[in-house]
PDB file of N, CA and C in Angstrom:
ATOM      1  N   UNK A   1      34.279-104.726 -84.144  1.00  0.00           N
ATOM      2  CA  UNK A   1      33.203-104.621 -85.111  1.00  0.00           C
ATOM      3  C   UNK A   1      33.594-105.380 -86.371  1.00  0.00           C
ATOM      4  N   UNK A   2      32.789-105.437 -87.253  1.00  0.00           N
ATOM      5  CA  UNK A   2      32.911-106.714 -88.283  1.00  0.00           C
ATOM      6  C   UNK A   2      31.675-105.986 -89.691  1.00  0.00           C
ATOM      7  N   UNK A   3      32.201-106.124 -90.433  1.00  0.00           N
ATOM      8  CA  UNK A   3      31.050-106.068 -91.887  1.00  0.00           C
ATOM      9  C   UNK A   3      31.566-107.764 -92.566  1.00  0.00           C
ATOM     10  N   UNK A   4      29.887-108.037 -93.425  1.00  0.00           N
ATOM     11  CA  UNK A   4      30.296-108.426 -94.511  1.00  0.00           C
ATOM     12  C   UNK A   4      30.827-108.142 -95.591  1.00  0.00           C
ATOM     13  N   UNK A   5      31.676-108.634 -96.462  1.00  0.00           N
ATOM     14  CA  UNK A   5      32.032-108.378 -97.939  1.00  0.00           C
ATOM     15  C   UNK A   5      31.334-109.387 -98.275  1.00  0.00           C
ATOM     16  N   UNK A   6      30.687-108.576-100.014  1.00  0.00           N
ATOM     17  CA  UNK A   6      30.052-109.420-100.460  1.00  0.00           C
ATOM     18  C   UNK A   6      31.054-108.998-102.087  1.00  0.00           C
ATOM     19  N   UNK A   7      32.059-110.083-102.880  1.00  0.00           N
ATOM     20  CA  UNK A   7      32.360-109.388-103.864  1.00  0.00           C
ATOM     21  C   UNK A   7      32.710-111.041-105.203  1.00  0.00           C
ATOM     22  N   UNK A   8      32.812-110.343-106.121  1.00  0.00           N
ATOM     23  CA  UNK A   8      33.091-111.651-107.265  1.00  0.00           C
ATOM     24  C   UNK A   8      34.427-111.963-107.729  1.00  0.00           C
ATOM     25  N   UNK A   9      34.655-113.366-107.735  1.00  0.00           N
ATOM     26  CA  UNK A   9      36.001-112.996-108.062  1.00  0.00           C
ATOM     27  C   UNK A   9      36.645-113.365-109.528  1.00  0.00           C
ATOM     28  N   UNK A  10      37.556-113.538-110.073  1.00  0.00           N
ATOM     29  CA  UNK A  10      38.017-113.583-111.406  1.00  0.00           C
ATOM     30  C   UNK A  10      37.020-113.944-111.836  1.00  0.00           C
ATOM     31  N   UNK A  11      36.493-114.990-111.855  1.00  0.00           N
ATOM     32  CA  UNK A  11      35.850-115.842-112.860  1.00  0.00           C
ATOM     33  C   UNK A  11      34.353-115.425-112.412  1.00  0.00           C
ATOM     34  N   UNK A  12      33.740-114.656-112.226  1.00  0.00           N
ATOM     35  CA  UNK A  12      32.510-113.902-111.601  1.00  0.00           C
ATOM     36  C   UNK A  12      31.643-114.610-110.693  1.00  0.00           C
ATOM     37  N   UNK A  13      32.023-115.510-110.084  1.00  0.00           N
ATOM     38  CA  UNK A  13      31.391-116.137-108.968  1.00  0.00           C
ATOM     39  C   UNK A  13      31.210-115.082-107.697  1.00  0.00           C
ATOM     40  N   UNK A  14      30.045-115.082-106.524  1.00  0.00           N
ATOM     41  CA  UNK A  14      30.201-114.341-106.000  1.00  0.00           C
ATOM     42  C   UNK A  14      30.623-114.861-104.277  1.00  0.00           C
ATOM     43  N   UNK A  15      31.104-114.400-103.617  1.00  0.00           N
ATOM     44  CA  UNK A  15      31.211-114.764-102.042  1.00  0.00           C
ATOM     45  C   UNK A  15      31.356-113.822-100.933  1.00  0.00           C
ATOM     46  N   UNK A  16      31.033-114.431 -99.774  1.00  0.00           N
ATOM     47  CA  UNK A  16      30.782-113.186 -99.083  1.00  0.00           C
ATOM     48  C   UNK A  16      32.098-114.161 -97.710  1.00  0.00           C
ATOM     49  N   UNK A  17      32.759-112.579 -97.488  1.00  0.00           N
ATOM     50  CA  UNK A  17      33.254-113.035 -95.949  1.00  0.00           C
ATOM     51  C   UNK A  17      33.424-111.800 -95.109  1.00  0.00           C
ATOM     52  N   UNK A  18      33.779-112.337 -93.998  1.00  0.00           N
ATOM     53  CA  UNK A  18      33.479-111.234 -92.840  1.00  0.00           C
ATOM     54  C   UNK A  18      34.662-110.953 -92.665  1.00  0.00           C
ATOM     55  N   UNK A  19      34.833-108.959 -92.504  1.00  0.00           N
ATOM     56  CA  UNK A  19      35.908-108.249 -92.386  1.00  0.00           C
ATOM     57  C   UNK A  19      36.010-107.614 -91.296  1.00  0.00           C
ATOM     58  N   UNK A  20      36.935-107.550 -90.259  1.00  0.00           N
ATOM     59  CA  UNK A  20      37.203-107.034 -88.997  1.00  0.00           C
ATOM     60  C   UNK A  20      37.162-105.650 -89.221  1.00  0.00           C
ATOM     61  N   UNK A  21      36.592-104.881 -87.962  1.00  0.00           N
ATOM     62  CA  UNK A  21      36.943-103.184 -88.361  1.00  0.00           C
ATOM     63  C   UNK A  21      37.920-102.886 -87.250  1.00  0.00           C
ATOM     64  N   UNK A  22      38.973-102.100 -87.644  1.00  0.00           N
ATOM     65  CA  UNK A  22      39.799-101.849 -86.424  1.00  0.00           C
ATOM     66  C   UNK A  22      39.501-100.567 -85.816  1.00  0.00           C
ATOM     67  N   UNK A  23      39.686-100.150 -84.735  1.00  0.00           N
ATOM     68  CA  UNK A  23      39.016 -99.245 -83.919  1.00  0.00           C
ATOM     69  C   UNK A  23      40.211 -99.029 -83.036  1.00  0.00           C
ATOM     70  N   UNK A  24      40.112 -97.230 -82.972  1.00  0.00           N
ATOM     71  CA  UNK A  24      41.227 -96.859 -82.096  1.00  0.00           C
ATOM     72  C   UNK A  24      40.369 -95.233 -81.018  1.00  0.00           C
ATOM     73  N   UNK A  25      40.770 -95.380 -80.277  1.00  0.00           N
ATOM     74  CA  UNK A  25      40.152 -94.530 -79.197  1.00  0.00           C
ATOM     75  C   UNK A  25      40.524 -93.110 -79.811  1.00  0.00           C
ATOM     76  N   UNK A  26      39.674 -92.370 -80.312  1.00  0.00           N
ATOM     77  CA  UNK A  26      39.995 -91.124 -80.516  1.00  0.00           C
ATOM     78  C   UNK A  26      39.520 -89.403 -79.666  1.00  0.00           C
ATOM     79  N   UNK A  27      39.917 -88.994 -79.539  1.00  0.00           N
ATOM     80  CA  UNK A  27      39.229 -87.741 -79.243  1.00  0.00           C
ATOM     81  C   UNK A  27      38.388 -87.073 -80.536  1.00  0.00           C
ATOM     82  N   UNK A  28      37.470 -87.343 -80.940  1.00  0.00           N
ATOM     83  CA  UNK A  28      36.909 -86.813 -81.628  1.00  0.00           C
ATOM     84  C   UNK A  28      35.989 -85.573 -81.650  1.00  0.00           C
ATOM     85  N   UNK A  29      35.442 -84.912 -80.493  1.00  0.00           N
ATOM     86  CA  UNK A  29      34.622 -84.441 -80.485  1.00  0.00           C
ATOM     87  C   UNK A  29      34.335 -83.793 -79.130  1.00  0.00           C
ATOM     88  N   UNK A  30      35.924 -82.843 -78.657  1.00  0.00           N
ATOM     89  CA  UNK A  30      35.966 -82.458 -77.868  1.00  0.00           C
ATOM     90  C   UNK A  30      34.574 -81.530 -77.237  1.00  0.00           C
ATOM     91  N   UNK A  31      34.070 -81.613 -75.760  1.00  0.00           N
ATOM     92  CA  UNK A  31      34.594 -81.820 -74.354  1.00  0.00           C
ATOM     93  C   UNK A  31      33.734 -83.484 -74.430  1.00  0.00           C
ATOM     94  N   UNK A  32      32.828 -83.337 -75.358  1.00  0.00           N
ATOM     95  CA  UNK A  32      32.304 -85.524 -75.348  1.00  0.00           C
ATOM     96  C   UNK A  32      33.805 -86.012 -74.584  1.00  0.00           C
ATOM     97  N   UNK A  33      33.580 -87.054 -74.628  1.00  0.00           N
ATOM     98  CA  UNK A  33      34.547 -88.492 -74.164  1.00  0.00           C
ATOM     99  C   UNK A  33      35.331 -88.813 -75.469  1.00  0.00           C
ATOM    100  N   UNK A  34      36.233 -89.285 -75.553  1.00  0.00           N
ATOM    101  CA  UNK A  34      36.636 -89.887 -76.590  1.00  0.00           C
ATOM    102  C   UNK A  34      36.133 -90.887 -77.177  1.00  0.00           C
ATOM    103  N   UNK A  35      35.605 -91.341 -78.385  1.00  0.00           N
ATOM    104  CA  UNK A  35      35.644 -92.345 -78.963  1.00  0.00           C
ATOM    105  C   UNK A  35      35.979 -93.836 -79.801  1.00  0.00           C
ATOM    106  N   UNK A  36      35.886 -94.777 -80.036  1.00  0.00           N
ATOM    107  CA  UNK A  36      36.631 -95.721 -80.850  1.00  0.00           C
ATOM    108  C   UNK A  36      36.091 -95.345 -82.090  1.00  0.00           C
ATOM    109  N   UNK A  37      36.765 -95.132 -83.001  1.00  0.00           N
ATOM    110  CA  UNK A  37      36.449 -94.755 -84.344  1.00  0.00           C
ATOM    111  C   UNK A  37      37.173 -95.481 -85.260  1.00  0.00           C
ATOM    112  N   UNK A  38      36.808 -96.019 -86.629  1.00  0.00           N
ATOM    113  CA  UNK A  38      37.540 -96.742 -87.456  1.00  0.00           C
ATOM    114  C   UNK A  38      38.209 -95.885 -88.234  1.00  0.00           C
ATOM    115  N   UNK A  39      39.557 -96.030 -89.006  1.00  0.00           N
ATOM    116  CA  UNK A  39      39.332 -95.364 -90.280  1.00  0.00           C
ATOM    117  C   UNK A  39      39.058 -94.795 -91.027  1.00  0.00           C
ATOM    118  N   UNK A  40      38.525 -93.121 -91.651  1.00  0.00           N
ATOM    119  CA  UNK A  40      37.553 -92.930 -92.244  1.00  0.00           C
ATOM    120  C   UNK A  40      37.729 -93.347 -93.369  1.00  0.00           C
ATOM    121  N   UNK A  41      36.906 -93.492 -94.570  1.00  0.00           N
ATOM    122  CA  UNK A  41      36.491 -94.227 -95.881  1.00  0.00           C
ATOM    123  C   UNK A  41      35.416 -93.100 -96.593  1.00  0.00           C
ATOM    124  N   UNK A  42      36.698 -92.667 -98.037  1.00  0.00           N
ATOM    125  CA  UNK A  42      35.701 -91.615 -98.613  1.00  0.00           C
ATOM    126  C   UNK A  42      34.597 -92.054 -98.895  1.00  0.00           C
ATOM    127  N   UNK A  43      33.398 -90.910 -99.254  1.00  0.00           N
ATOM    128  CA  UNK A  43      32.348 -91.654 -99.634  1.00  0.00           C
ATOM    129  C   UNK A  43      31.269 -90.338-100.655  1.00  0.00           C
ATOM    130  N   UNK A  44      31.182 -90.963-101.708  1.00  0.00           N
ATOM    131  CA  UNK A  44      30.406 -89.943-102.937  1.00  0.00           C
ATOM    132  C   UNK A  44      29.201 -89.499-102.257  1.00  0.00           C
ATOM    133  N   UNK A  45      27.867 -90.504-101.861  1.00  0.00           N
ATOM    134  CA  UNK A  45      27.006 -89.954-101.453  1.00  0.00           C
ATOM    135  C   UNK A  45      25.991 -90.766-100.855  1.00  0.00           C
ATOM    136  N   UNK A  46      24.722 -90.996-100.486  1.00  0.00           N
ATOM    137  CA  UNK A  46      24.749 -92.248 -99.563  1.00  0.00           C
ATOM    138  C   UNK A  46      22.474 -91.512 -99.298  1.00  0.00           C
ATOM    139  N   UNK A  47      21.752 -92.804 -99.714  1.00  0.00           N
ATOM    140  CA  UNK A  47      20.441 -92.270 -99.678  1.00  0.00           C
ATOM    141  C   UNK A  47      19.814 -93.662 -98.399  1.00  0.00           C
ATOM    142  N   UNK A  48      18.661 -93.799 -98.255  1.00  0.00           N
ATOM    143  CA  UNK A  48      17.884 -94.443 -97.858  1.00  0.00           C
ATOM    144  C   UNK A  48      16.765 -95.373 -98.198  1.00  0.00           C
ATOM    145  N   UNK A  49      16.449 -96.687 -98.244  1.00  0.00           N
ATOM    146  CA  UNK A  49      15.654 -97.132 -99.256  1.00  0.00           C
ATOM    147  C   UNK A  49      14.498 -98.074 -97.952  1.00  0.00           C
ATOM    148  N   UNK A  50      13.788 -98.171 -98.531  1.00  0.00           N
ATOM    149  CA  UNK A  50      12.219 -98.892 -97.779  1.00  0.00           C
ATOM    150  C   UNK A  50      11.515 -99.896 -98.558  1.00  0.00           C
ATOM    151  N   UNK A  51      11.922-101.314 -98.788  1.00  0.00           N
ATOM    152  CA  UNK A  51      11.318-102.662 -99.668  1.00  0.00           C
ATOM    153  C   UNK A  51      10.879-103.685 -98.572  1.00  0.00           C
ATOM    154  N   UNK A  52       9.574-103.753 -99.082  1.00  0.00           N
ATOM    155  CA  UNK A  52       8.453-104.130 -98.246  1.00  0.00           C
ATOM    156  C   UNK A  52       8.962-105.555 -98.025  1.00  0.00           C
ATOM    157  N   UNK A  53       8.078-105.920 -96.882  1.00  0.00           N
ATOM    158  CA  UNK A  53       8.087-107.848 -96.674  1.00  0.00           C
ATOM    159  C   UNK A  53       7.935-108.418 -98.167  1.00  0.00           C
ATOM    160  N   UNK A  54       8.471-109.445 -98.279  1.00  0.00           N
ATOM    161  CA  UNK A  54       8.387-110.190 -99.886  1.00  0.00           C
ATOM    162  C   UNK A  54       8.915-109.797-100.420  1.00  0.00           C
ATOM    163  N   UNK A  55       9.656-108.434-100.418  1.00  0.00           N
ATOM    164  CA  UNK A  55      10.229-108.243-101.825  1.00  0.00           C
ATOM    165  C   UNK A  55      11.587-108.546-102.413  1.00  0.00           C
ATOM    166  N   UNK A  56      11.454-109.141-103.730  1.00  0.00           N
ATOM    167  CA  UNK A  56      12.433-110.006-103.921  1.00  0.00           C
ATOM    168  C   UNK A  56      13.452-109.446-105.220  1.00  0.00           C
ATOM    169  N   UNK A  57      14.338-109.570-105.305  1.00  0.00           N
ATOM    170  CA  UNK A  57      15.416-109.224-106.176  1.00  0.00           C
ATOM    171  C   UNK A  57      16.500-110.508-107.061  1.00  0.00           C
ATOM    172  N   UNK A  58      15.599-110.888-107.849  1.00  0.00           N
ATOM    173  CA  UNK A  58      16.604-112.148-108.721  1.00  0.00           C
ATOM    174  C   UNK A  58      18.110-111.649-108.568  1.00  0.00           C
ATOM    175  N   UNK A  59      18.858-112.483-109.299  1.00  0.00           N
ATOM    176  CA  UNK A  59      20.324-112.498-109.480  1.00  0.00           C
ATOM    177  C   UNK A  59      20.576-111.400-110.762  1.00  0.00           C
ATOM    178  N   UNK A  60      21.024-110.536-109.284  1.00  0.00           N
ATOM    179  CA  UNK A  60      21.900-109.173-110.178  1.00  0.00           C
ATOM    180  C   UNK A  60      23.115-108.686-109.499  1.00  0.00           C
ATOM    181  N   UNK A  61      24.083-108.239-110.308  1.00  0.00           N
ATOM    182  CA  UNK A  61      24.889-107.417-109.446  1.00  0.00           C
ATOM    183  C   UNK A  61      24.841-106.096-109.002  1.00  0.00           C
ATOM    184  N   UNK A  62      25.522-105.741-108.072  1.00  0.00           N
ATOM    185  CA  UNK A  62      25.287-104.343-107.589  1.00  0.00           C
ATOM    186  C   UNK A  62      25.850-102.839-108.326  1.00  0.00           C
ATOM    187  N   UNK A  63      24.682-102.141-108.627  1.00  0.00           N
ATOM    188  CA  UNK A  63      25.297-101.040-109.410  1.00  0.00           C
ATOM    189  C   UNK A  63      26.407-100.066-109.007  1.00  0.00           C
ATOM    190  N   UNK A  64      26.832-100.101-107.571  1.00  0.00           N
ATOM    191  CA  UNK A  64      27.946 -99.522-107.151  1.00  0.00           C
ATOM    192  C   UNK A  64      28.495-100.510-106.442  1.00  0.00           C
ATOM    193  N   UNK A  65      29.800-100.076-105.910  1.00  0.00           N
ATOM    194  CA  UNK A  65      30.631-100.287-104.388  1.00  0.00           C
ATOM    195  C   UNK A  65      29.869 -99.536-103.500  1.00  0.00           C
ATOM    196  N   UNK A  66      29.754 -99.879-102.173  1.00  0.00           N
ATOM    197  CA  UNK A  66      28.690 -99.573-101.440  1.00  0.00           C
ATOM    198  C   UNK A  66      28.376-100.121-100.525  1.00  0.00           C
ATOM    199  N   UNK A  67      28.437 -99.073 -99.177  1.00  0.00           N
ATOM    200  CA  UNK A  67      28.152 -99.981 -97.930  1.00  0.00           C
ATOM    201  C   UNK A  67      26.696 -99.958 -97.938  1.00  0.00           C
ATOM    202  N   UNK A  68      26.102-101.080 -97.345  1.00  0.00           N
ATOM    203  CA  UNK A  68      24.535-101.113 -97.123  1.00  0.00           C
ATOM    204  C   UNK A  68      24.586-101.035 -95.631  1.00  0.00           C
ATOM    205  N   UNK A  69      23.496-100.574 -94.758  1.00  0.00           N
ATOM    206  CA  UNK A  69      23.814-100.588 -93.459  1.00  0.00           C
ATOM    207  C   UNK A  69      22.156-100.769 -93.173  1.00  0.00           C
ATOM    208  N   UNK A  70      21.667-101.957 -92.475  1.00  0.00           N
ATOM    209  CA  UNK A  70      20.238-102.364 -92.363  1.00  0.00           C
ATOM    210  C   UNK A  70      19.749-102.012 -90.979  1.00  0.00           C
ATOM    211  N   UNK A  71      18.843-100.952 -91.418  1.00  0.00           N
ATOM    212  CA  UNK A  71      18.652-100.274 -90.070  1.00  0.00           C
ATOM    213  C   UNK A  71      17.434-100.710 -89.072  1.00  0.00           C
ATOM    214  N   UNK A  72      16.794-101.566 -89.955  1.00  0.00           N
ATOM    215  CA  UNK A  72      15.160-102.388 -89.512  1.00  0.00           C
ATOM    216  C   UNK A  72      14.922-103.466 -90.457  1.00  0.00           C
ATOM    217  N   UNK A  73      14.260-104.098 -89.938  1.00  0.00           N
ATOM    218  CA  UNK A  73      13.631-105.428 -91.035  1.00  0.00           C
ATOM    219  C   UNK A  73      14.963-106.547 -90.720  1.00  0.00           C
ATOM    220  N   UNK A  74      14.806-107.583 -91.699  1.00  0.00           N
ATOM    221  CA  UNK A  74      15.493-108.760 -92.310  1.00  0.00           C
ATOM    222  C   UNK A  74      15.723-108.813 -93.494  1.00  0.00           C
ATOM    223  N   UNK A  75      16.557-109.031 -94.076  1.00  0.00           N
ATOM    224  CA  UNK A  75      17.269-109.215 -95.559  1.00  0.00           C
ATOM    225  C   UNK A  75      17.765-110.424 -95.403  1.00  0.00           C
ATOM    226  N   UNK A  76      17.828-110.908 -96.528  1.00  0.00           N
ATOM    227  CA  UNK A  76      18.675-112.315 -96.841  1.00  0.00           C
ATOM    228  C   UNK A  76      19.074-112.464 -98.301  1.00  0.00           C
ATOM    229  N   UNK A  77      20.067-112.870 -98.394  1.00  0.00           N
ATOM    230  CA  UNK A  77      21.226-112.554 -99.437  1.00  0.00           C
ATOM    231  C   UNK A  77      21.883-113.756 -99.484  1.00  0.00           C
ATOM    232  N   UNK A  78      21.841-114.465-101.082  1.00  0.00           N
ATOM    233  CA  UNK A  78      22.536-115.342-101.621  1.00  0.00           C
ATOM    234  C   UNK A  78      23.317-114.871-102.498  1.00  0.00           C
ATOM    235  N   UNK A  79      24.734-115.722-102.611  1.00  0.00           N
ATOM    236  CA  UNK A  79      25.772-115.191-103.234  1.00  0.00           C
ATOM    237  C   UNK A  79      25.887-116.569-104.100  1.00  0.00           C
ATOM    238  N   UNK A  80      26.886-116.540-105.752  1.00  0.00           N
ATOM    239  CA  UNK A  80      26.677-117.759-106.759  1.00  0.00           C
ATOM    240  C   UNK A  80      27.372-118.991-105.770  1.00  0.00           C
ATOM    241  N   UNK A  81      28.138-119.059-104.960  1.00  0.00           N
ATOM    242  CA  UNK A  81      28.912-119.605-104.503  1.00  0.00           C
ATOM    243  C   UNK A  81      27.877-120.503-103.604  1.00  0.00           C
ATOM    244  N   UNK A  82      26.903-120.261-103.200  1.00  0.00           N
ATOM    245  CA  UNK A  82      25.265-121.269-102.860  1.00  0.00           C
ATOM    246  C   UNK A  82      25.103-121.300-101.385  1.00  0.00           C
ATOM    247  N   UNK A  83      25.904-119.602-100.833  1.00  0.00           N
ATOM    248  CA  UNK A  83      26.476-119.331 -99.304  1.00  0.00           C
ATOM    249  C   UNK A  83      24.954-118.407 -98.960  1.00  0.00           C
ATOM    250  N   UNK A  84      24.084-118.518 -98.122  1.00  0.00           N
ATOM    251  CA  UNK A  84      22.690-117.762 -98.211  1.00  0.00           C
ATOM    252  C   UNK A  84      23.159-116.905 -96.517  1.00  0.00           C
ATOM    253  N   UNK A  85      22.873-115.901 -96.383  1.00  0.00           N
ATOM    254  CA  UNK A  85      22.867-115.328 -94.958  1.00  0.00           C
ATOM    255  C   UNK A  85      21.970-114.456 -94.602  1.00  0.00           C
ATOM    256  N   UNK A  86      21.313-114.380 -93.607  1.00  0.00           N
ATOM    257  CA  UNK A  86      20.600-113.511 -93.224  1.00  0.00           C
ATOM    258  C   UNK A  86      21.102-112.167 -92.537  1.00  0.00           C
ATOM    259  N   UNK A  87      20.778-110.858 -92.953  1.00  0.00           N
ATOM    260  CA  UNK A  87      21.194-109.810 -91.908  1.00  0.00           C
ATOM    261  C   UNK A  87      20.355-108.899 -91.241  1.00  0.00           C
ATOM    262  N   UNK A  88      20.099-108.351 -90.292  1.00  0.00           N
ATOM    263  CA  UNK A  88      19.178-107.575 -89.321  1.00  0.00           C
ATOM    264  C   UNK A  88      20.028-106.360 -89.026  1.00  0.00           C
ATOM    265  N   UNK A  89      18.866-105.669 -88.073  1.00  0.00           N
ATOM    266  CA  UNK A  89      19.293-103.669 -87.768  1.00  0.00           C
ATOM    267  C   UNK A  89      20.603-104.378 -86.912  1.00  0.00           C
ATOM    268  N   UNK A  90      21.438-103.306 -87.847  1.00  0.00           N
ATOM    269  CA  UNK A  90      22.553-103.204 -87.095  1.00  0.00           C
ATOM    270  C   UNK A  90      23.724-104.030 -88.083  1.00  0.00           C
ATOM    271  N   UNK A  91      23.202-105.191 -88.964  1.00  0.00           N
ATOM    272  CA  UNK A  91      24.376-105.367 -89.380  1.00  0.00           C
ATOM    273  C   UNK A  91      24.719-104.735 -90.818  1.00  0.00           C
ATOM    274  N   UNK A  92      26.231-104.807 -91.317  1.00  0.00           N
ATOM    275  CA  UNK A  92      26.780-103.533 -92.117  1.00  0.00           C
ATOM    276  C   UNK A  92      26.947-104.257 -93.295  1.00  0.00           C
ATOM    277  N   UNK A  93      26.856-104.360 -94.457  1.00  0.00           N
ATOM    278  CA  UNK A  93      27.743-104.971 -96.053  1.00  0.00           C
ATOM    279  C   UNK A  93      28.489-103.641 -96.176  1.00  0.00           C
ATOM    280  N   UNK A  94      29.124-104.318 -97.257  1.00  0.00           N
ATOM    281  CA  UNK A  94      30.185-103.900 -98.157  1.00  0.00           C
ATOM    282  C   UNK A  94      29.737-104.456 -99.379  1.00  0.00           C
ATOM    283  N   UNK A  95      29.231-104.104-100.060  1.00  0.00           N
ATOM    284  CA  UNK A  95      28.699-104.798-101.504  1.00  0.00           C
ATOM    285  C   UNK A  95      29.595-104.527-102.313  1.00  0.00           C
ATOM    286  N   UNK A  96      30.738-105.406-103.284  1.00  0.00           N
ATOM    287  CA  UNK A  96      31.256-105.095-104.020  1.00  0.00           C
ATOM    288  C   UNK A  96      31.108-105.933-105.179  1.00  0.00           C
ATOM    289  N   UNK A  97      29.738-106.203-105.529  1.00  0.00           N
ATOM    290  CA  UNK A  97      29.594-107.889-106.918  1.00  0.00           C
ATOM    291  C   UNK A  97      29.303-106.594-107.921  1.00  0.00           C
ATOM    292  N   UNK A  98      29.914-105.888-108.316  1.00  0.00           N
ATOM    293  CA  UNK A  98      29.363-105.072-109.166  1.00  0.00           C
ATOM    294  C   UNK A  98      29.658-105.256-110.905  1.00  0.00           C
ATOM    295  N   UNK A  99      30.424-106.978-111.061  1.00  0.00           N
ATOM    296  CA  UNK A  99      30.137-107.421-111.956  1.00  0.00           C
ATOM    297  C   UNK A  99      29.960-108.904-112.097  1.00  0.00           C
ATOM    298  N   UNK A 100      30.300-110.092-112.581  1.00  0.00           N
ATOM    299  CA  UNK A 100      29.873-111.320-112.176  1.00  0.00           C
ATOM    300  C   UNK A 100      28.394-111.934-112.127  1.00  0.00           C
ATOM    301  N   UNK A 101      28.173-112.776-111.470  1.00  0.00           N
ATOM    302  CA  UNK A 101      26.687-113.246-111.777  1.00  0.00           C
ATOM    303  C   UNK A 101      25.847-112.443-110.281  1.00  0.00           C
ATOM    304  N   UNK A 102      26.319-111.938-109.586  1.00  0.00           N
ATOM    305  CA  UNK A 102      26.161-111.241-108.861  1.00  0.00           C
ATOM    306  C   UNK A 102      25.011-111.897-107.510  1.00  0.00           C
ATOM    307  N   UNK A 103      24.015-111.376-107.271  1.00  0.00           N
ATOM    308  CA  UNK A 103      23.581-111.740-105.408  1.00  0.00           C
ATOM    309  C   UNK A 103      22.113-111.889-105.719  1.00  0.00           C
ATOM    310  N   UNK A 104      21.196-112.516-105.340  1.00  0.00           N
ATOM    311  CA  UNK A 104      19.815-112.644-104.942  1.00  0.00           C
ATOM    312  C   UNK A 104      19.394-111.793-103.530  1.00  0.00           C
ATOM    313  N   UNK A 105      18.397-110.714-103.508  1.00  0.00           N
ATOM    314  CA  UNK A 105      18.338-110.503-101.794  1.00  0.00           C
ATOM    315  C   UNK A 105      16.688-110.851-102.278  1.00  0.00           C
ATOM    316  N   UNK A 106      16.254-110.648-100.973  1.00  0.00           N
ATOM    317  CA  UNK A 106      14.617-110.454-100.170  1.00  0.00           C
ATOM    318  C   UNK A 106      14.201-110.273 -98.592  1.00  0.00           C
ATOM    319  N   UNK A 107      13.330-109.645 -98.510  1.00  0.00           N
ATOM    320  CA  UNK A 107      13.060-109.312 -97.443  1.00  0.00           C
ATOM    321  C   UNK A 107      12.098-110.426 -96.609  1.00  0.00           C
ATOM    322  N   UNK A 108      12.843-110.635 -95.731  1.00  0.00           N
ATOM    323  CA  UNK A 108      12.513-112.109 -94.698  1.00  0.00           C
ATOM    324  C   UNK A 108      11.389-111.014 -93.462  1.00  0.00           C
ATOM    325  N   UNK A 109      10.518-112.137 -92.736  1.00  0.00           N
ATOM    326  CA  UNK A 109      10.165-111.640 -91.468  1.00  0.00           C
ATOM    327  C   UNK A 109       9.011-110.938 -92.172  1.00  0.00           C
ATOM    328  N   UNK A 110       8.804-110.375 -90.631  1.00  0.00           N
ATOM    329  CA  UNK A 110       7.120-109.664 -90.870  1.00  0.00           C
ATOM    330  C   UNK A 110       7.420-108.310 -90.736  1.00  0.00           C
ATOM    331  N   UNK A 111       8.920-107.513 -91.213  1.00  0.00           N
ATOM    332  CA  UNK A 111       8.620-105.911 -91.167  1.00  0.00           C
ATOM    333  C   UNK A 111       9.086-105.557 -92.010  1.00  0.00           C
ATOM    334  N   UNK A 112       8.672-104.578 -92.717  1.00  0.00           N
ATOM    335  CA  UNK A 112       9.547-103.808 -93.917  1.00  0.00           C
ATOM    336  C   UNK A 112      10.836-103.650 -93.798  1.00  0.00           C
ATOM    337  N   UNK A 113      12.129-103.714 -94.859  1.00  0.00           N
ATOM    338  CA  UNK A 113      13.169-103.559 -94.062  1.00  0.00           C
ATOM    339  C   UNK A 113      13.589-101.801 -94.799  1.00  0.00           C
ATOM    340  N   UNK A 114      14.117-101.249 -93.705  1.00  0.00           N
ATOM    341  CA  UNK A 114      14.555 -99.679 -93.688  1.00  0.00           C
ATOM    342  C   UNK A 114      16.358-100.327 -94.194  1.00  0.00           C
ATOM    343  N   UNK A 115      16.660 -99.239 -94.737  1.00  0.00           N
ATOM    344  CA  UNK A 115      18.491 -99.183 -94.743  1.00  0.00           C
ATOM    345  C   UNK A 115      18.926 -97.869 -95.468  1.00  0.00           C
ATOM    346  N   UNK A 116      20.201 -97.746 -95.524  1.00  0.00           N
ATOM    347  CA  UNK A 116      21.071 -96.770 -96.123  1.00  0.00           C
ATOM    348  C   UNK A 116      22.057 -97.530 -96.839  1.00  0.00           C
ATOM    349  N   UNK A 117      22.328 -96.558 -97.917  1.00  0.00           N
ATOM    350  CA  UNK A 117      23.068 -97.215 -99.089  1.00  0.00           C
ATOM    351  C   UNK A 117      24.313 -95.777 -99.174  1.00  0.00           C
ATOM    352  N   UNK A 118      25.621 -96.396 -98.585  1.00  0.00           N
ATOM    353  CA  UNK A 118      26.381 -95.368 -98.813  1.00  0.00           C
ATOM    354  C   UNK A 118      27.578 -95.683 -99.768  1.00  0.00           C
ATOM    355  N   UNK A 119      27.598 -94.860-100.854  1.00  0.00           N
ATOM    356  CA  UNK A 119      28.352 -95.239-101.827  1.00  0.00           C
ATOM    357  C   UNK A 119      29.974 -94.938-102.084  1.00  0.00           C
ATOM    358  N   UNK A 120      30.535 -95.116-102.461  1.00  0.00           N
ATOM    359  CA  UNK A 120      31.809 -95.188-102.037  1.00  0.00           C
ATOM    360  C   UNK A 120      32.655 -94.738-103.717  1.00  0.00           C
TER     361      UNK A 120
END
């Protein structure tokens, strides 16, 4: 498994790269099967948000650290660094531009996009 990082660095530029998740077979949840599970990663508290087709978000940074996890729709996300990517259900951020010139998103495609915002 894999997330993006999206974070700024010294000089507040922003960039995004992709981080491996490591996964180890656990018994988690005896008589289930065992599972591959990552790491756990504390986390403060974590809501759900719904921004329609079109909707667009100029260049800001993100008010927390914070995984985003896109559960429907299309998003697309530019970082200062002039790197643009698209993400769909299923793929994970790590948003960490929470100072710098920070990220542009909007919602691509013809469906609203659904997600969770879990904060860290």
């Amino acid at each position: 498994m894999k997330y993006c990082r999206i974070y700024s660095d010294p000089s507040g530029e922003t960039h995004m790269e992709d981080v491996k998740i490591e996964l180890k077979l656990v018994d988690f949840a005896p008589p289930a099967p065992p599972l591959d599970l990552s790491a756990f990663i504390p986390a403060s508290r974590c809501c759900f948000c719904l921004a329609p087709v079109g909707w667009y978000g100029d260049w800001h940074p993100d008010p927390h650290r914070q995984f985003f996890l896109v559960l429907s729709g299309k998003l697309e996300i530019e970082v200062s660094d002039g790197e643009v990517r698209r993400f769909e259900a299923g793929d994970i951020l790590l948003v960490e531009d929470t100072t710098g010139k920070g990220h542009r998103s909007r919602v691509v495609g013809e469906e609203d996009l659904i997600g969770a915002f879990v904060q860290l």
